[in-house]
C-alpha atoms as a PDB file:
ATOM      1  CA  UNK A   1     -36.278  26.259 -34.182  1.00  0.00           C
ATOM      2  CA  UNK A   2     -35.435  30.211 -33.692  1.00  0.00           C
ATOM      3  CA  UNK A   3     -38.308  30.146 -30.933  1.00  0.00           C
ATOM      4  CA  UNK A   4     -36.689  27.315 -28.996  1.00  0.00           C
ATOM      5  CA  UNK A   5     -33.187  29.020 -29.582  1.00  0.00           C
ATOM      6  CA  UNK A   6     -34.820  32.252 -28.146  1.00  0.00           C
ATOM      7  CA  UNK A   7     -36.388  29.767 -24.737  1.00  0.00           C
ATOM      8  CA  UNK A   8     -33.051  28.829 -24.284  1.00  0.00           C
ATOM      9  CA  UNK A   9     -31.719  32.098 -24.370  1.00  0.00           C
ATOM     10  CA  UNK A  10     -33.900  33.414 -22.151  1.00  0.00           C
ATOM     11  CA  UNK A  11     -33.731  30.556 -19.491  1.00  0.00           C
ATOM     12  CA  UNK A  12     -29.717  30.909 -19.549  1.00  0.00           C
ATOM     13  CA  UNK A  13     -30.224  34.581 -18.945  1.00  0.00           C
ATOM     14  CA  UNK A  14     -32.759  33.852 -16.164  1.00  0.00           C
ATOM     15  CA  UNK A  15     -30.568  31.781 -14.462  1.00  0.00           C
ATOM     16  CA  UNK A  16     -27.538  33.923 -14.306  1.00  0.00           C
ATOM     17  CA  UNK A  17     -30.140  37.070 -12.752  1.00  0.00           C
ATOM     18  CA  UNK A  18     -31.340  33.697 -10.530  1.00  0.00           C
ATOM     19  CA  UNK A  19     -27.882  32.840  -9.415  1.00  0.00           C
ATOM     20  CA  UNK A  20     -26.111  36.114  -9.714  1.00  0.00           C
ATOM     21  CA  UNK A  21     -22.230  36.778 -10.433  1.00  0.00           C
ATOM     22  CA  UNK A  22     -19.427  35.335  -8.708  1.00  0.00           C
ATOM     23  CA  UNK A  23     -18.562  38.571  -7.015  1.00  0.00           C
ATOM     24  CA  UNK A  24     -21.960  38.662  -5.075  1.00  0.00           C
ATOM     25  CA  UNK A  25     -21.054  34.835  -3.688  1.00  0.00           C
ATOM     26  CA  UNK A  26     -17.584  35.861  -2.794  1.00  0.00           C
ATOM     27  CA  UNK A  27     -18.550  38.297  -0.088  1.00  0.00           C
ATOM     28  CA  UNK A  28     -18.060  37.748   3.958  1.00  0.00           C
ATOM     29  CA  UNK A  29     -20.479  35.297   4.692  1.00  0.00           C
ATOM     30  CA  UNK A  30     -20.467  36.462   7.992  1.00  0.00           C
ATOM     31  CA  UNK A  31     -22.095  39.956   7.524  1.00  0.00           C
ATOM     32  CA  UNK A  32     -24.701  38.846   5.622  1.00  0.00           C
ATOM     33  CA  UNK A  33     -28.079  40.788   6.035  1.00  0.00           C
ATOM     34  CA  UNK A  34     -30.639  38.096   6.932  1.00  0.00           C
ATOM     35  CA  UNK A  35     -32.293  39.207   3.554  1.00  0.00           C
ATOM     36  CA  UNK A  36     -29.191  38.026   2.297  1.00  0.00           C
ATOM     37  CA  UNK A  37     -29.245  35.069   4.172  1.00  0.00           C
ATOM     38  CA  UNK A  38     -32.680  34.298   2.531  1.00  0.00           C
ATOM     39  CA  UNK A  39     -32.271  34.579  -0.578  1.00  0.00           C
ATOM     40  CA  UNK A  40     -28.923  32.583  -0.960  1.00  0.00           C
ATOM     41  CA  UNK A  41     -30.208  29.892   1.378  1.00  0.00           C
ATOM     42  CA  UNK A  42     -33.207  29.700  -1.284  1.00  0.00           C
ATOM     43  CA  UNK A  43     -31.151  29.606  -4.393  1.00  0.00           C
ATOM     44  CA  UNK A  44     -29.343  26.308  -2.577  1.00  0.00           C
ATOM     45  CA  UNK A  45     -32.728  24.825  -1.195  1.00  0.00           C
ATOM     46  CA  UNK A  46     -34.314  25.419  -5.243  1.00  0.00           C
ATOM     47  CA  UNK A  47     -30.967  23.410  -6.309  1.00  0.00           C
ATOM     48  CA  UNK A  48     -31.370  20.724  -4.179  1.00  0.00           C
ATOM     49  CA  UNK A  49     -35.290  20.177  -4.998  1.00  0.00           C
ATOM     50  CA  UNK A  50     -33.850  20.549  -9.029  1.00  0.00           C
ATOM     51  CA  UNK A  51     -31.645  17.831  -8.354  1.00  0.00           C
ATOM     52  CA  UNK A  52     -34.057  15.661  -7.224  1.00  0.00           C
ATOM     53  CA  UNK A  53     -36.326  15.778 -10.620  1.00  0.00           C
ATOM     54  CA  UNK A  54     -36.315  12.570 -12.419  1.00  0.00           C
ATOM     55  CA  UNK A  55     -35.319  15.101 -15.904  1.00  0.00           C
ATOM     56  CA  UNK A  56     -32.352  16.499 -14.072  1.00  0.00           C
ATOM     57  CA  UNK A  57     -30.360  13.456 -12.202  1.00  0.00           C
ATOM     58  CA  UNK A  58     -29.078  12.125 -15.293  1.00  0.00           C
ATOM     59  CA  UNK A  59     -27.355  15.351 -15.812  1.00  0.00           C
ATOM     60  CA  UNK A  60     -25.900  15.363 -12.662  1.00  0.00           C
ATOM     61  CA  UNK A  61     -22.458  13.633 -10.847  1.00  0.00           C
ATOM     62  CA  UNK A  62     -22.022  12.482  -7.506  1.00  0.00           C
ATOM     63  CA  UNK A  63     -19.849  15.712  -6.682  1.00  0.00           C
ATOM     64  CA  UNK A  64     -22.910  17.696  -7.426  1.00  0.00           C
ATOM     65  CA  UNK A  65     -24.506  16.517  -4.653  1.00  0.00           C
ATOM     66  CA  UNK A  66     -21.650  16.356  -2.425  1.00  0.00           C
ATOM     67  CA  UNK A  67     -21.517  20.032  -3.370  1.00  0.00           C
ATOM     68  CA  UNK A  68     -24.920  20.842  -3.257  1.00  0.00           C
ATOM     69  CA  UNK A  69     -25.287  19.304   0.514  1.00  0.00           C
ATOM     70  CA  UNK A  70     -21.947  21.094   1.363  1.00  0.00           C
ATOM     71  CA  UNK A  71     -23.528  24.520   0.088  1.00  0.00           C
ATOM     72  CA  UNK A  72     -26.348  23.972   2.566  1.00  0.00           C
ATOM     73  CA  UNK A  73     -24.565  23.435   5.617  1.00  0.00           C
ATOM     74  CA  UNK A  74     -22.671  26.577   4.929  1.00  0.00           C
ATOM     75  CA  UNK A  75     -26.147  28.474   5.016  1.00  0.00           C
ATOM     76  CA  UNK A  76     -27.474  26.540   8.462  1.00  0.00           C
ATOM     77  CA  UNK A  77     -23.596  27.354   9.802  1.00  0.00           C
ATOM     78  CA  UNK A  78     -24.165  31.233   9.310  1.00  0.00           C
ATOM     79  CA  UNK A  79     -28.053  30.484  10.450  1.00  0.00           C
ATOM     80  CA  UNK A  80     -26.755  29.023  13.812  1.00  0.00           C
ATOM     81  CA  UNK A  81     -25.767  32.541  14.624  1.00  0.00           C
ATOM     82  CA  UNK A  82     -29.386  33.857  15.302  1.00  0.00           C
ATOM     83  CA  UNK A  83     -31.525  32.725  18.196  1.00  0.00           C
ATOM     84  CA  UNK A  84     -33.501  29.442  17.262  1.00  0.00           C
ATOM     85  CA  UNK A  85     -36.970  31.482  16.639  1.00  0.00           C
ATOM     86  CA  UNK A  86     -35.073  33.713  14.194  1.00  0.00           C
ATOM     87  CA  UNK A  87     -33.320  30.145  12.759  1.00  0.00           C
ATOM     88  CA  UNK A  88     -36.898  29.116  11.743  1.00  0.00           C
ATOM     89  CA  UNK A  89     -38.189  32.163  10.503  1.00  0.00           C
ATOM     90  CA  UNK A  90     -34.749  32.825   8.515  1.00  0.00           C
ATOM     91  CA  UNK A  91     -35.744  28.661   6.964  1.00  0.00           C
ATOM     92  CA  UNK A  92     -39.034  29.389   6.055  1.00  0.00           C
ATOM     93  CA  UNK A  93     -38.335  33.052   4.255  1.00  0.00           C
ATOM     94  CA  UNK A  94     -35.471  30.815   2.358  1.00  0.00           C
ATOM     95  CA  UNK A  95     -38.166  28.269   1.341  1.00  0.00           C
ATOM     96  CA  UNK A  96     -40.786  30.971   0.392  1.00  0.00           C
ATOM     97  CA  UNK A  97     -38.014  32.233  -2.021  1.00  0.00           C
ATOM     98  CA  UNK A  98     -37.131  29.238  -3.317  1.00  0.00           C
ATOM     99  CA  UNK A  99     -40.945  28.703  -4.730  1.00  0.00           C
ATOM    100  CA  UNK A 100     -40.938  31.805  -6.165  1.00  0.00           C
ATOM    101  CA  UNK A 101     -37.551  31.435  -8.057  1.00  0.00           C
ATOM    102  CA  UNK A 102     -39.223  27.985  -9.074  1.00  0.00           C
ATOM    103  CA  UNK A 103     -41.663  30.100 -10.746  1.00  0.00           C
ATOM    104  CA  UNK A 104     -39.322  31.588 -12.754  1.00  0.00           C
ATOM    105  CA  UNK A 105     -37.592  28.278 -13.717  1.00  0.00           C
ATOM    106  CA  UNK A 106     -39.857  27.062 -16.738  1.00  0.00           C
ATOM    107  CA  UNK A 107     -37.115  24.030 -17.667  1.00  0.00           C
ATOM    108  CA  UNK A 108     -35.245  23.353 -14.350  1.00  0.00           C
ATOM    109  CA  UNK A 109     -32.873  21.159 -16.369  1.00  0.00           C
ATOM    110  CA  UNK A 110     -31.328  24.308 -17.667  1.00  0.00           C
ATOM    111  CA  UNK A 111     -30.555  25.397 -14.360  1.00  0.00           C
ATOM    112  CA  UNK A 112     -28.041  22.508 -13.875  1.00  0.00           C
ATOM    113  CA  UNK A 113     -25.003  24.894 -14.965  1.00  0.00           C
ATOM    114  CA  UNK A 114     -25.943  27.554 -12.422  1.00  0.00           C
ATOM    115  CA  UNK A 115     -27.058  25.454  -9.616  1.00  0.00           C
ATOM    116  CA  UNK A 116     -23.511  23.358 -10.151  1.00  0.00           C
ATOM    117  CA  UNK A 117     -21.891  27.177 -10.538  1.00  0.00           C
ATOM    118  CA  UNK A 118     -23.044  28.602  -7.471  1.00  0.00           C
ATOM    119  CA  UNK A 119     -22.971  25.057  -5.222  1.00  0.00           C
ATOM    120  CA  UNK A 120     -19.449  25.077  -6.325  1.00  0.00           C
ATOM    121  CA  UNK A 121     -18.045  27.773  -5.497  1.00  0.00           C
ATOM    122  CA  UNK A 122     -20.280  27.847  -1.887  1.00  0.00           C
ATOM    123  CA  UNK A 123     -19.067  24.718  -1.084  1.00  0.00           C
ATOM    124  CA  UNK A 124     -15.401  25.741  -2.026  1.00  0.00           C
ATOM    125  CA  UNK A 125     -16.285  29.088   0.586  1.00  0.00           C
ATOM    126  CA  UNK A 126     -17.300  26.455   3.302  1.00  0.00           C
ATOM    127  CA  UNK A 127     -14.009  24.265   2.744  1.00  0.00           C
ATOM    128  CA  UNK A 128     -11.748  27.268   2.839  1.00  0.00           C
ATOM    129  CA  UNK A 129     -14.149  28.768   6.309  1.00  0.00           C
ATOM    130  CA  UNK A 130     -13.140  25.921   8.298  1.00  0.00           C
ATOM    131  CA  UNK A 131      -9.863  25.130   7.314  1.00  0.00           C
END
C-alpha cells in the first residue's frame, strides 16, 4: 500500500514538471521560441493520444475533447506563422517530444488532471485570441 501511495505520488509530481505551472501557459503565444512551440504542441499531441486509451476514456467528458481539439488548433494557428517546411519540421519535433514525455508517463490515466488542466486553460487562451 505505502509503495503504491509513493507511485502515485510520484506520477502526480511528474505530471505537474510534464505540464508545468499556469504562469508558463499564460505567456504571449505569439513570441513563442519554436522550442517553445515544440514542446507545448507535444504536451497537447501526448493528451490527445492519452485520451484515446481504452483505460482513460471513461475518465473523460465530452468537453475534454472539445478542449483538447481546441488546444491543438491554437498550436497549428501560431504554426501557420512559419513557412510550410518549417510547419513540418516544427510537427515532427512536437511529435518526437511527445514520445519521449510518453516515456515518462508510466500510468497515463493519471495524467487525466493535467492533460484536462493545461487543455483547459489553452483552449480558454484560443477563445479569448480570437474574440
Amino acid at each position: 500500500m505505502r509503495s503504491q501511495t509513493i507511485s502515485i505520488q510520484m506520477m502526480l509530481t511528474a505530471a505537474m514538471i510534464l505540464f508545468g505551472t499556469q504562469s508558463a501557459i499564460a505567456q504571449d503565444f505569439d513570441q513563442l521560441s519554436t522550442t517553445e512551440i515544440k514542446e507545448k504542441w507535444g504536451r497537447v499531441i501526448l493528451c490527445q493520444r492519452i485520451y484515446t486509451l481504452s483505460e482513460v476514456k471513461p475518465r473523460l467528458y465530452d468537453f475534454d475533447y472539445e478542449q483538447c481539439d481546441s488546444a491543438s488548433q491554437l498550436m497549428t494557428e501560431i504554426v501557420a506563422n512559419y513557412p510550410a517546411t518549417e510547419q513540418a519540421l516544427l510537427k515532427t519535433q512536437a511529435e518526437r517530444h511527445a514520445r519521449a514525455l510518453s516515456f515518462n508517463t508510466s500510468e497515463p490515466y493519471h495524467s487525466v488532471h493535467a492533460c484536462r488542466q493545461y487543455c483547459g486553460k489553452l483552449a480558454k487562451m484560443r477563445d479569448q485570441r480570437n474574440d
